[in-house]
Every structure is written in structure tokens, then in C-alpha cells.
C-alpha atoms as a PDB file:
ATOM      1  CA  UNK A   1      70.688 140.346  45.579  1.00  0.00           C
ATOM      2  CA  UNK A   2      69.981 136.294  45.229  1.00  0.00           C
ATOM      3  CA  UNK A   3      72.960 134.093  45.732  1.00  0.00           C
ATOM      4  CA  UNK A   4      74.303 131.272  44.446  1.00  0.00           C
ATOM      5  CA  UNK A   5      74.582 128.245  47.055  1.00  0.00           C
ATOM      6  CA  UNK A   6      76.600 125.084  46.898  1.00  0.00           C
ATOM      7  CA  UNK A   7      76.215 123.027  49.773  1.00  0.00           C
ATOM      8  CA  UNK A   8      78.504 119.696  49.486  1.00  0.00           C
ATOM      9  CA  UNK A   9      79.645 116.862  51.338  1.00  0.00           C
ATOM     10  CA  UNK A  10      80.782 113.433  51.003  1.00  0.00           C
ATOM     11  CA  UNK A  11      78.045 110.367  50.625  1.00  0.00           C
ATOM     12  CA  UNK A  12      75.727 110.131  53.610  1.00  0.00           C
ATOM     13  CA  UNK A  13      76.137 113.742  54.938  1.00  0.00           C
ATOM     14  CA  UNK A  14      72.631 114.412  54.103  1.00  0.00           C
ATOM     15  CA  UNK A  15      72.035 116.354  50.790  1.00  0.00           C
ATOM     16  CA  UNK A  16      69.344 115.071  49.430  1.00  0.00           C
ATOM     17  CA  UNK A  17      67.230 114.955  52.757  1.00  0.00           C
ATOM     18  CA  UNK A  18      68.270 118.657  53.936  1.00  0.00           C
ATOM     19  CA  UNK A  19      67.094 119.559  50.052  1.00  0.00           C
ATOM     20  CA  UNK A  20      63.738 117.873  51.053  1.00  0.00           C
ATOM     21  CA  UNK A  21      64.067 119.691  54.385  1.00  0.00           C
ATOM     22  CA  UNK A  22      64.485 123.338  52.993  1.00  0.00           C
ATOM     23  CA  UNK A  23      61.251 122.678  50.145  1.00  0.00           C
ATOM     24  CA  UNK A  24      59.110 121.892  53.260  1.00  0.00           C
ATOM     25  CA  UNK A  25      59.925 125.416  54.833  1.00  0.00           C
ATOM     26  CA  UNK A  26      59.648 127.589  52.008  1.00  0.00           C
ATOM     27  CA  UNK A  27      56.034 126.174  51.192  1.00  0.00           C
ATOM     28  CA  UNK A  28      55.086 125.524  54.783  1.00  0.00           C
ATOM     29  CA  UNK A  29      55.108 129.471  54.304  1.00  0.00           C
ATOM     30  CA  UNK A  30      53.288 129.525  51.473  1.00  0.00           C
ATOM     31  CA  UNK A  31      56.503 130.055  49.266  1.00  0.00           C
ATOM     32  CA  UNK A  32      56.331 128.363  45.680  1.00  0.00           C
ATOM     33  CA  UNK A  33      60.091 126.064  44.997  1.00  0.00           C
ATOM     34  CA  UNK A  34      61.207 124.280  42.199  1.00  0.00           C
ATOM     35  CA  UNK A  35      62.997 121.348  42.030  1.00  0.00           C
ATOM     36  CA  UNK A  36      65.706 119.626  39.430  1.00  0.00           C
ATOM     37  CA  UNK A  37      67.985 117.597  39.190  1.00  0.00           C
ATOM     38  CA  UNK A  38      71.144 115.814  36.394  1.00  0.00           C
ATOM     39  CA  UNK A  39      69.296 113.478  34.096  1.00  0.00           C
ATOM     40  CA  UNK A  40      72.288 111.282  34.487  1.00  0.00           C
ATOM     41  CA  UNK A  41      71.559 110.478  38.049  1.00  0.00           C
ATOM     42  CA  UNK A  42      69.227 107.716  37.357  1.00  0.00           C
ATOM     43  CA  UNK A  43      68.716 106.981  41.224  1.00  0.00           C
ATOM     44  CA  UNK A  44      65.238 107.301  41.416  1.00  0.00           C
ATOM     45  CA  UNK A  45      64.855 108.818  38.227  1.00  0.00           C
ATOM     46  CA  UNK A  46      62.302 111.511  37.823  1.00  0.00           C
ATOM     47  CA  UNK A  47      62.901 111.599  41.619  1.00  0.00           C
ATOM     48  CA  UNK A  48      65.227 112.912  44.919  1.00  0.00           C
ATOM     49  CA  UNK A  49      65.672 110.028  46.574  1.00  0.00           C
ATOM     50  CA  UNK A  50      66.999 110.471  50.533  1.00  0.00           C
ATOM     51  CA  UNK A  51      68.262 107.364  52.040  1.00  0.00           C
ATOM     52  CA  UNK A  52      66.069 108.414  54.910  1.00  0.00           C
ATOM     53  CA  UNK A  53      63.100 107.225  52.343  1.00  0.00           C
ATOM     54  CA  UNK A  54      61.986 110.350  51.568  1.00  0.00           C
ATOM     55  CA  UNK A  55      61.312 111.234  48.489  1.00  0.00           C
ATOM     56  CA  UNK A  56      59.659 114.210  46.229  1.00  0.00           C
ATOM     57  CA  UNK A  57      59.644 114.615  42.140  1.00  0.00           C
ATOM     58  CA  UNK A  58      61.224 116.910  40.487  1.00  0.00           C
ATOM     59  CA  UNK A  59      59.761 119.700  38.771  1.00  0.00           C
ATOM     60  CA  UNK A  60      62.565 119.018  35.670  1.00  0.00           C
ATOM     61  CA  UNK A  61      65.039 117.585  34.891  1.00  0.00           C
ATOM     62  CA  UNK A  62      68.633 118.588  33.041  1.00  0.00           C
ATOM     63  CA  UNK A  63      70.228 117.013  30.470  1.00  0.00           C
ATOM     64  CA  UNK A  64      73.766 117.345  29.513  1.00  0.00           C
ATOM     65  CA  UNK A  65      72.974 119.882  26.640  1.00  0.00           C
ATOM     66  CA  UNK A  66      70.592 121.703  28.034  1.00  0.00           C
ATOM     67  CA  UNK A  67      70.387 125.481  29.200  1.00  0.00           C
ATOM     68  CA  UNK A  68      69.143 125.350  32.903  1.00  0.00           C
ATOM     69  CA  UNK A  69      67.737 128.902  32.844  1.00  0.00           C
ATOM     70  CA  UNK A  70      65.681 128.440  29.958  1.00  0.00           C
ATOM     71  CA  UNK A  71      64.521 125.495  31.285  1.00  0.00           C
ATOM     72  CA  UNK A  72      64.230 126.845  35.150  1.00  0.00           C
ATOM     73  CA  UNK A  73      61.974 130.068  32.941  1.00  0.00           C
ATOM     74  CA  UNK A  74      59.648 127.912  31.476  1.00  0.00           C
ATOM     75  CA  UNK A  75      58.748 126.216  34.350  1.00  0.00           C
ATOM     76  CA  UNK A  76      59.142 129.112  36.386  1.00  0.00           C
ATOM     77  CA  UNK A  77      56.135 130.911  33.874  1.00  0.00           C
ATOM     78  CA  UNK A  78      54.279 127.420  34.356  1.00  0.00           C
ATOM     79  CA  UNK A  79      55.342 126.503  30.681  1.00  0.00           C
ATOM     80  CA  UNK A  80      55.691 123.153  31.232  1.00  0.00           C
ATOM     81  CA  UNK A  81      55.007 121.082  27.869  1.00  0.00           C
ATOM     82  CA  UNK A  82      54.358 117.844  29.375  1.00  0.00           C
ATOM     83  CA  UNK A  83      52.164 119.052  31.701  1.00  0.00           C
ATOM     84  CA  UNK A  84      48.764 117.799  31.681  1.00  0.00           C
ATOM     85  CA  UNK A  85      47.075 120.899  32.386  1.00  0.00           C
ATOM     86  CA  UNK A  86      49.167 124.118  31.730  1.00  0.00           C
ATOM     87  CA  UNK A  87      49.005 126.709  34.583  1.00  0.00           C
ATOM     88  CA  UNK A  88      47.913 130.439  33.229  1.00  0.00           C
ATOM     89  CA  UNK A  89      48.506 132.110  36.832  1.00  0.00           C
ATOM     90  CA  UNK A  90      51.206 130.626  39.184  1.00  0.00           C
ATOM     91  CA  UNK A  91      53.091 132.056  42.265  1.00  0.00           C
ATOM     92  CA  UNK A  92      56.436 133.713  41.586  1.00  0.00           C
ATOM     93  CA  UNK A  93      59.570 131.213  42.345  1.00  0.00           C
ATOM     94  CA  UNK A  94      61.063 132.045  46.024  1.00  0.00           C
ATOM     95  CA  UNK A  95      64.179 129.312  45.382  1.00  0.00           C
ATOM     96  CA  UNK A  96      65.409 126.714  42.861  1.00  0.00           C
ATOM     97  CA  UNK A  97      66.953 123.982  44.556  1.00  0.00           C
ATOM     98  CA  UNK A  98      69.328 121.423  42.832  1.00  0.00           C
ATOM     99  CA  UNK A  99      70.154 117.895  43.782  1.00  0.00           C
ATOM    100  CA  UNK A 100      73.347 116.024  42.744  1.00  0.00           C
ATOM    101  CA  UNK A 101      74.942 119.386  41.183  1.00  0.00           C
ATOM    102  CA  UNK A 102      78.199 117.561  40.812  1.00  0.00           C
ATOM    103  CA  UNK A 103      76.618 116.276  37.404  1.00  0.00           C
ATOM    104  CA  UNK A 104      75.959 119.346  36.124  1.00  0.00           C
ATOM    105  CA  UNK A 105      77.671 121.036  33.017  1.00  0.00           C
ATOM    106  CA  UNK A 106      80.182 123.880  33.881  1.00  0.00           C
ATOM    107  CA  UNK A 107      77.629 125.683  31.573  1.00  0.00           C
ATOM    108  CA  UNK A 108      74.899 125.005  33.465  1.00  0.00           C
ATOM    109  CA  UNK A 109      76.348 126.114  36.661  1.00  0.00           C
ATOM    110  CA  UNK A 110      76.653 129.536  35.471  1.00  0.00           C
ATOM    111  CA  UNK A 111      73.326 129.291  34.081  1.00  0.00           C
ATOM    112  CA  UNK A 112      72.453 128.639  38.126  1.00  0.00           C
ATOM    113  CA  UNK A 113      74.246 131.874  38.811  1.00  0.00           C
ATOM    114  CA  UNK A 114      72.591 134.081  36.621  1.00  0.00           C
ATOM    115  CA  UNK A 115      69.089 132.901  37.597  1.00  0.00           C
ATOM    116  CA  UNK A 116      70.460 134.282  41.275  1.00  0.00           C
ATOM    117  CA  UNK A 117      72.383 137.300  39.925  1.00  0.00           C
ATOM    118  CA  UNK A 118      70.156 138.446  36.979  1.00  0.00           C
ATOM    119  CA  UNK A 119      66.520 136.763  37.436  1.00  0.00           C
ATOM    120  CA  UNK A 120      66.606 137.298  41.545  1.00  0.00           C
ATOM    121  CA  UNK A 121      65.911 133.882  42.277  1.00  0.00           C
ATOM    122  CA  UNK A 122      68.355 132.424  44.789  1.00  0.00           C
ATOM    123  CA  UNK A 123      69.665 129.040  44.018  1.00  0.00           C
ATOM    124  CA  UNK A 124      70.632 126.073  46.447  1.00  0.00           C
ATOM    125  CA  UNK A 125      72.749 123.457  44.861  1.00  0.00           C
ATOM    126  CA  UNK A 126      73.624 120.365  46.631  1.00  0.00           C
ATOM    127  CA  UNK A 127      76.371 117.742  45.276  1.00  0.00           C
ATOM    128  CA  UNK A 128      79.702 115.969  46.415  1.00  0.00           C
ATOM    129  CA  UNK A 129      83.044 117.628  45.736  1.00  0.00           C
ATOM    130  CA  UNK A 130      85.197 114.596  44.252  1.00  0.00           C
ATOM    131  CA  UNK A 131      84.628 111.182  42.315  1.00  0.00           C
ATOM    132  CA  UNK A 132      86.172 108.002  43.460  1.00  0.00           C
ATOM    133  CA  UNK A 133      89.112 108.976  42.443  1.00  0.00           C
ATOM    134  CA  UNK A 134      89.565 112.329  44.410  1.00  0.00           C
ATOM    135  CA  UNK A 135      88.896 114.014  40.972  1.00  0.00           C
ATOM    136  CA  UNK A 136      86.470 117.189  41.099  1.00  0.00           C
ATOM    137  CA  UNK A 137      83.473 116.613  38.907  1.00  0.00           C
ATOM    138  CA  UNK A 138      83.130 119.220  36.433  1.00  0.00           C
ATOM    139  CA  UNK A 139      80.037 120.741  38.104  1.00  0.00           C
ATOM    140  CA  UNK A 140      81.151 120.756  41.692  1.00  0.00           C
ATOM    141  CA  UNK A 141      84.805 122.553  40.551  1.00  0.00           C
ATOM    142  CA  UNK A 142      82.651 125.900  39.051  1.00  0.00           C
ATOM    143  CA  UNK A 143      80.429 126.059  41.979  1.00  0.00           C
ATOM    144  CA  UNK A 144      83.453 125.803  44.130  1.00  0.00           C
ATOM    145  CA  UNK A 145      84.518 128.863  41.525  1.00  0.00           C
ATOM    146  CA  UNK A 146      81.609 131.024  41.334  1.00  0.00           C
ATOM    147  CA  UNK A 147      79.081 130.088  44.251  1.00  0.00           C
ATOM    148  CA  UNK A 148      78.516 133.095  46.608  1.00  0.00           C
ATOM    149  CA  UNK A 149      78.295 130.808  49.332  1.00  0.00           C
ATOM    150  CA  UNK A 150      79.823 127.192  50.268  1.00  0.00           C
ATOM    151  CA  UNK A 151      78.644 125.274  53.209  1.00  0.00           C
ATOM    152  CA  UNK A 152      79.763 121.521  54.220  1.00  0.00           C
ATOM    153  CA  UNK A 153      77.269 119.113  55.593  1.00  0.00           C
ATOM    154  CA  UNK A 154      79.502 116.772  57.553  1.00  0.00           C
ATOM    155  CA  UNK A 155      79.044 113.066  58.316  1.00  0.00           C
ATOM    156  CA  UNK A 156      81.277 110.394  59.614  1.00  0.00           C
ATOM    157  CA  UNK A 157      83.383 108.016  58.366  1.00  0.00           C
ATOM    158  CA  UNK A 158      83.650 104.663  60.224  1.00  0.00           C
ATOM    159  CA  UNK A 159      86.473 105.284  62.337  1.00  0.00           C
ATOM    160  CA  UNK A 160      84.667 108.427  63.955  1.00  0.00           C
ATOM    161  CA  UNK A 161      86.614 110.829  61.874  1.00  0.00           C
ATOM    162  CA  UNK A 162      84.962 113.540  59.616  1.00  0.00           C
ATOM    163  CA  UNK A 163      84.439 111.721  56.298  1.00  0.00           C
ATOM    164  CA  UNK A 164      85.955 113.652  52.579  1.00  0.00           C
ATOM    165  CA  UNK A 165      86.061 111.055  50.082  1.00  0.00           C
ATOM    166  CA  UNK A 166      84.116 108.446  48.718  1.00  0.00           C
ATOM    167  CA  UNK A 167      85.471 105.189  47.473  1.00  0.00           C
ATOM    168  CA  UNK A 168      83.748 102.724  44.892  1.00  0.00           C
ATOM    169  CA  UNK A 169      83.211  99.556  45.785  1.00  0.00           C
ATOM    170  CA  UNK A 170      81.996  96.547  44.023  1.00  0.00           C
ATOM    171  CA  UNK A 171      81.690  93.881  46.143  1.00  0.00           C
ATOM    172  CA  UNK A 172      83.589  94.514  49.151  1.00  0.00           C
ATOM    173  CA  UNK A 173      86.368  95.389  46.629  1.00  0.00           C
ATOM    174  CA  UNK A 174      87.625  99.114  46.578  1.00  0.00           C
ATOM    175  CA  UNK A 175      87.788  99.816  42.215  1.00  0.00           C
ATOM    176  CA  UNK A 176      89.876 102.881  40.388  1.00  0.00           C
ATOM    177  CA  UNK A 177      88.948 101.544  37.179  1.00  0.00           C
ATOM    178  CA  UNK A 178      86.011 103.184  35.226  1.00  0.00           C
ATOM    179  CA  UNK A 179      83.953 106.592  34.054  1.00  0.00           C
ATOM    180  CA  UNK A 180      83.518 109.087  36.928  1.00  0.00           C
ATOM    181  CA  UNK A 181      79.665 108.699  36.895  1.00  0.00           C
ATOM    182  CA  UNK A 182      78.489 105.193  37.686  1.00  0.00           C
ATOM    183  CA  UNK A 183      75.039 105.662  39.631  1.00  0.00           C
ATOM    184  CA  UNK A 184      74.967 103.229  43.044  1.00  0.00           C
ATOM    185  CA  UNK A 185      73.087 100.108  42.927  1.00  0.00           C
ATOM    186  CA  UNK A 186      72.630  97.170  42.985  1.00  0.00           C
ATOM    187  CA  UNK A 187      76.273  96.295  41.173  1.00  0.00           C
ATOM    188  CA  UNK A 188      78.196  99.186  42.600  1.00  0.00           C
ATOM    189  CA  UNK A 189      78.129 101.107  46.299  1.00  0.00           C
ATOM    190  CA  UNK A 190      79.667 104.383  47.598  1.00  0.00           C
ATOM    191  CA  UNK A 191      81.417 104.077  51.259  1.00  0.00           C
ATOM    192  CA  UNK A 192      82.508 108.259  53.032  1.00  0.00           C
ATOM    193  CA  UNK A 193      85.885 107.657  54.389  1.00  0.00           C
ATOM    194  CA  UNK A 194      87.989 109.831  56.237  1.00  0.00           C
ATOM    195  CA  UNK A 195      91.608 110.528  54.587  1.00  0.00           C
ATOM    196  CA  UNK A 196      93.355 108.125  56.906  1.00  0.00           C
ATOM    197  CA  UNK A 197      90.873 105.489  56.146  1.00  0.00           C
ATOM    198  CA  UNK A 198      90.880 106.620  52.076  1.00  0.00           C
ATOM    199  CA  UNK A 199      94.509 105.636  52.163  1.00  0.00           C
ATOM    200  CA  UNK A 200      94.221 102.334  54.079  1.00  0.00           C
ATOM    201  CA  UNK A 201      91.901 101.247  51.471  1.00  0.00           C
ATOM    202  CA  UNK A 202      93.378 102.518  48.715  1.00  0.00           C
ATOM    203  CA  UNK A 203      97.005 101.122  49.392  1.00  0.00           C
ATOM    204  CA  UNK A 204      98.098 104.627  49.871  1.00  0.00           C
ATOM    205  CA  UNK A 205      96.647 105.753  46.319  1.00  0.00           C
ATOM    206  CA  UNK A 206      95.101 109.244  45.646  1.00  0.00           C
END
């Protein structure tokens, strides 16, 4: 049977690059992937964006409303309505793999579960587990509920330590203040910090 995948980990521990990594094997091999992604992660917009400077489009992208395995079917069949040319035969799909899954609708994770469970398509999300704020997004909490699998990608914060959380920063200031989703920029930047570190620059705030 397909699985379900979450793999998660602060900012910086790689997601978006080992994403890029795992769509080079499968069609190094011949194997056909698609790719999506939240349409509110505007970073790069119809794109995955590593901060190696890789980058790849995506094959669609999911809005708030939408239902991820009709959309993931229709692509999937090569029913792609903004497609220039509109592909009769195509290769079955060997993996869907999601970037930023945090973003995603609790509906739409269990969407991503039954295109593993029911459609035999095994699914690889990637995402963060917590806001600035130490809050769970919405999307991450019903992987963390339903995903058959759950691996951490690690990285470090800047004391050494493993990093877990990621604070908002404007500036050089450290915010609390705001919606969960504001996309990094130009305005506002993400720093991994290990707990110790978290509460140091929080003034002991979780």
C-alpha cells in the first residue's frame, strides 16, 4: 500500500531542496512525479524555490478551497486546462510530492492520504511544524495526525544546537504580532532557533 509522508523541519533544514532532490531520482529512472504546492506561498510563485538556487515549477498549484485529489487526477490523466497542448497518453504517476504542506487545508491533507491509501500513489509532503508563535499550522497538525510516516530534516540553530522554532523578524526585531502566514521577503525574515535561543529572544515567551 502507498503511504502518506510528512517530512518537516524548522527553516533552513532543507525541504524544499531534498523535494528537488527526490524528483531527480524518480525520473532519473524514468519514473513520471508531480509537483504542487499552497497558492498562498507566494515565494517564487508558480515555483519551489530552494535557497540553494534551485528551482523547478510546479505541475499545480492549491488553493485554499480546492480538492487536492481532484486536482492531483486531472493532472495525473494529463487534464490539464491551461495546458498548451493536452497530453492523450502519459506515464502513470510514481509520487506526488508537496512543498510547504504547512499551508495546506486540514481537508486537503486527507485528500493527500487518500491519493496514497485509495489511488496507490504515495505522497511526500514537506512543511514546518509551528508558526512564529510555536502554533501548529493547520496543515502540519493533520499530517502529524494521519501521515503513515514522519521524518525530521534537522539543521542548526546558531549556537550549534538542533534548531525547532522559527522566529519572525522584521528588522533585526523579533515580532508576535500578526496572521500566521506572512511569506519571507524583502520586509519580513525567518531565523531556526534552538529552544534555549527561542527563549532568549523571545524574553522567555512561548
Amino acid at each position: 500500500m502507498a503511504k502518506l509522508y510528512f517530512r518537516y523541519g524548522a527553516m533552513n533544514s532543507g525541504k524544499s531542496t531534498g523535494l528537488l532532490q527526490v524528483a531527480f531520482n524518480y525520473e532519473e529512472r524514468g519514473q513520471r512525479v508531480l509537483l504542487a504546492k499552497p497558492g498562498v506561498d507566494t515565494k517564487g510563485a508558480g515555483e519551489i524555490v530552494s535557497r540553494l538556487g534551485m528551482s523547478r515549477d510546479v505541475d499545480f498549484l492549491l488553493q485554499p478551497g480546492d480538492d487536492a485529489r481532484a486536482q492531483f487526477a486531472a493532472h495525473a490523466a494529463g487534464d490539464d486546462p491551461e495546458a498548451l497542448v493536452q497530453h492523450v497518453d502519459v506515464a502513470p504517476v510514481a509520487c506526488l510530492l508537496i512543498d510547504e504542506a504547512q499551508f495546506l487545508t486540514p481537508q486537503q491533507v486527507d485528500d493527500l492520504f487518500r491519493i496514497a491509501v485509495e489511488d496507490g500513489v504515495p505522497v511526500i509532503a514537506y512543511g514546518i511544524r509551528t508558526d512564529f508563535k510555536t502554533r501548529a499550522f493547520p496543515g502540519a497538525a493533520r499530517l502529524f495526525e494521519i501521515a503513515h510516516a514522519l521524518e525530521e530534516l534537522k539543521t542548526i540553530c546558531r549556537c550549534g544546537r538542533k534548531a525547532i522554532f522559527n522566529t519572525r523578524r522584521v528588522g533585526q526585531d523579533v515580532v508576535f504580532d500578526g496572521e500566521q502566514v506572512a511569506i519571507d521577503g524583502a520586509d519580513v525574515w525567518y531565523e531556526s532557533l534552538c529552544g534555549k535561543c527561542y527563549l532568549e529572544a523571545s524574553g522567555g515567551r512561548l
